[in-house]
C-alpha atoms as a PDB file:
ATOM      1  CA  UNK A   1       0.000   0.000   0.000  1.00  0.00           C
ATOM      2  CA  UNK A   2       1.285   3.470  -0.667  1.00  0.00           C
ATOM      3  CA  UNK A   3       0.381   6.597   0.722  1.00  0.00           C
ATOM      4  CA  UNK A   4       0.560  10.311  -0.735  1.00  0.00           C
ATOM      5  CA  UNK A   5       2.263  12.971   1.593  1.00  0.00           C
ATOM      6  CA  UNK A   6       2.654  16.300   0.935  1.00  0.00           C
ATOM      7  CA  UNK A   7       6.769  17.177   0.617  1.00  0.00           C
ATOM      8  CA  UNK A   8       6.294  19.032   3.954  1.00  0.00           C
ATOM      9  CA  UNK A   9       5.028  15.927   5.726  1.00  0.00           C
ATOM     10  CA  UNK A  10       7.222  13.747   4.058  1.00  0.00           C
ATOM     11  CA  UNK A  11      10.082  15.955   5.272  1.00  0.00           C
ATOM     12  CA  UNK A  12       8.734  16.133   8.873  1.00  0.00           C
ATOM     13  CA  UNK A  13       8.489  11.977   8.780  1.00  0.00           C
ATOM     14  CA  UNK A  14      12.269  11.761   7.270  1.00  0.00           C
ATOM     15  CA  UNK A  15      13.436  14.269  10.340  1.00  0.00           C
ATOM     16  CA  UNK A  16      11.411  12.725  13.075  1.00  0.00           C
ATOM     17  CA  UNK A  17      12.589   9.354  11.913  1.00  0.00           C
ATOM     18  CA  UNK A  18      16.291  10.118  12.126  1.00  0.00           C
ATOM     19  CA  UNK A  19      15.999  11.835  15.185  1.00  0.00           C
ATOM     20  CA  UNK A  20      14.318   8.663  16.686  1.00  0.00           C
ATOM     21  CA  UNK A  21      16.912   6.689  15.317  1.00  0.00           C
ATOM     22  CA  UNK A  22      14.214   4.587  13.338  1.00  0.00           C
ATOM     23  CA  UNK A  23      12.885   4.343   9.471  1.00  0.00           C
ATOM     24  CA  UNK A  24       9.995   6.410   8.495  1.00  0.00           C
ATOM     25  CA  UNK A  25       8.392   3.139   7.288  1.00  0.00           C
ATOM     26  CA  UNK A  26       8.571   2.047  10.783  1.00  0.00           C
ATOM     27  CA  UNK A  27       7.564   5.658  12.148  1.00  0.00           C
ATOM     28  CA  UNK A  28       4.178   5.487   9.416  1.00  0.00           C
ATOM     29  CA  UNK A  29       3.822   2.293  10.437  1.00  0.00           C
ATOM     30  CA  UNK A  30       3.810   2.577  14.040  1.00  0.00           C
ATOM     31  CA  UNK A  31       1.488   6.032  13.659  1.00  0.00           C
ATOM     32  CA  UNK A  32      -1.252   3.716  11.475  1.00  0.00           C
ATOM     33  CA  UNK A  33      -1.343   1.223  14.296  1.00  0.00           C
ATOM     34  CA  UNK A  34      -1.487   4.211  16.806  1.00  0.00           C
ATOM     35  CA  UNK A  35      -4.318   5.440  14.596  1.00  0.00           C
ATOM     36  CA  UNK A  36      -6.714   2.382  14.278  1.00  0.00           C
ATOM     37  CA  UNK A  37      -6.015   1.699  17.839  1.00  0.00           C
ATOM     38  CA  UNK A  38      -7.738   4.746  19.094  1.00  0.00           C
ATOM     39  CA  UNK A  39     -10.544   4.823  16.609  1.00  0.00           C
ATOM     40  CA  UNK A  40     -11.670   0.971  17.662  1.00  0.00           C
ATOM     41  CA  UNK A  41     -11.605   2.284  20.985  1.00  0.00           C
ATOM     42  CA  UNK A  42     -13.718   5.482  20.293  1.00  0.00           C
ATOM     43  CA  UNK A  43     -15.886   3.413  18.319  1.00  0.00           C
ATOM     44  CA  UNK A  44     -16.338   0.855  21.216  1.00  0.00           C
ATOM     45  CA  UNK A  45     -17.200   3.743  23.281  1.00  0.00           C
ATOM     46  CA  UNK A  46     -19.937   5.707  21.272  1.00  0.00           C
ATOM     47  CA  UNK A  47     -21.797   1.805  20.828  1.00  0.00           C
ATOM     48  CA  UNK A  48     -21.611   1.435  24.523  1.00  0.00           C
ATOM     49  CA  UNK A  49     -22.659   5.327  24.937  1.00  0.00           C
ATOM     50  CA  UNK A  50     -25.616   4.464  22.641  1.00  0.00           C
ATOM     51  CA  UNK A  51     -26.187   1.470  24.079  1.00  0.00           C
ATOM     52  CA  UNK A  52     -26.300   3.041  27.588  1.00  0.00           C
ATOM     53  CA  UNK A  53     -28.817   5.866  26.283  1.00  0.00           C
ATOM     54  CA  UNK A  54     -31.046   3.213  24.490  1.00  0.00           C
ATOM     55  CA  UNK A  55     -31.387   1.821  28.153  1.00  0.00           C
ATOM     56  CA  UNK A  56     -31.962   5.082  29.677  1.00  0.00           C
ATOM     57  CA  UNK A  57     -28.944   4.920  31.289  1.00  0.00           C
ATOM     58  CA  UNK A  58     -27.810   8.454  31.440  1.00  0.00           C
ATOM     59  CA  UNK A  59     -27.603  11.574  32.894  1.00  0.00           C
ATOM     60  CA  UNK A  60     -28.899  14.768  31.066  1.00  0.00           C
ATOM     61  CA  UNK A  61     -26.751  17.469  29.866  1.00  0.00           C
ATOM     62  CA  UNK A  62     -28.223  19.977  32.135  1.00  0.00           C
ATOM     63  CA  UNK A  63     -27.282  18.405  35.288  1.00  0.00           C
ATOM     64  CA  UNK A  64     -24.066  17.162  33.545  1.00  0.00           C
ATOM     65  CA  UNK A  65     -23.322  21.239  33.353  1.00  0.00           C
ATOM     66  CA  UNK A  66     -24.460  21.744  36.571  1.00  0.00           C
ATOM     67  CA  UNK A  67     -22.112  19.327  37.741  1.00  0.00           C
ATOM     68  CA  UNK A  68     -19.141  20.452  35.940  1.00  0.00           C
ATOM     69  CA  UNK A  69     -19.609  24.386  37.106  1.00  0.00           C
ATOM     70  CA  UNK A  70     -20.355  23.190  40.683  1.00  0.00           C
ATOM     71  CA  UNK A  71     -16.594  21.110  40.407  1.00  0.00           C
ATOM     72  CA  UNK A  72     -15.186  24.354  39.143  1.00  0.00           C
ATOM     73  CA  UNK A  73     -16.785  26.368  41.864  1.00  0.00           C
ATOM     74  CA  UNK A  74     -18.718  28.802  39.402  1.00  0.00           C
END
């Protein structure tokens, strides 16, 4: 699979990569993983979030706000 970067990126990649000591294949590589990583886990969280509201189970925004600005001491 290739990927298009723009010359700046590509040249960001190249310097990060040396300054790691590592390729920038391994650098892309490692950022991809990094990448699908954390959107499975957002994912995973809006199904249970929906899943959770579907049930009922949760609180409404106005007493989430109330909440907050009473933990900020507004």
């Amino acid at each position: 699979m290739d990927i298009q970067l723009t010359p700046e990126q590509e040249a960001q990649l190249f310097k990060f990569a040396a300054r790691e000591g590592r390729t920038a294949d391994g650098i892309a590589t490692a950022a991809v993983a990094r990448y699908l990583d954390d959107e499975a886990c957002f994912a995973e969280a809006v199904r249970r979030g929906i899943e959770a509201a579907d049930r009922g189970d949760f609180v409404p925004a106005d007493e989430v706000w109330a909440r907050i600005e009473r933990l900020l001491g507004d």
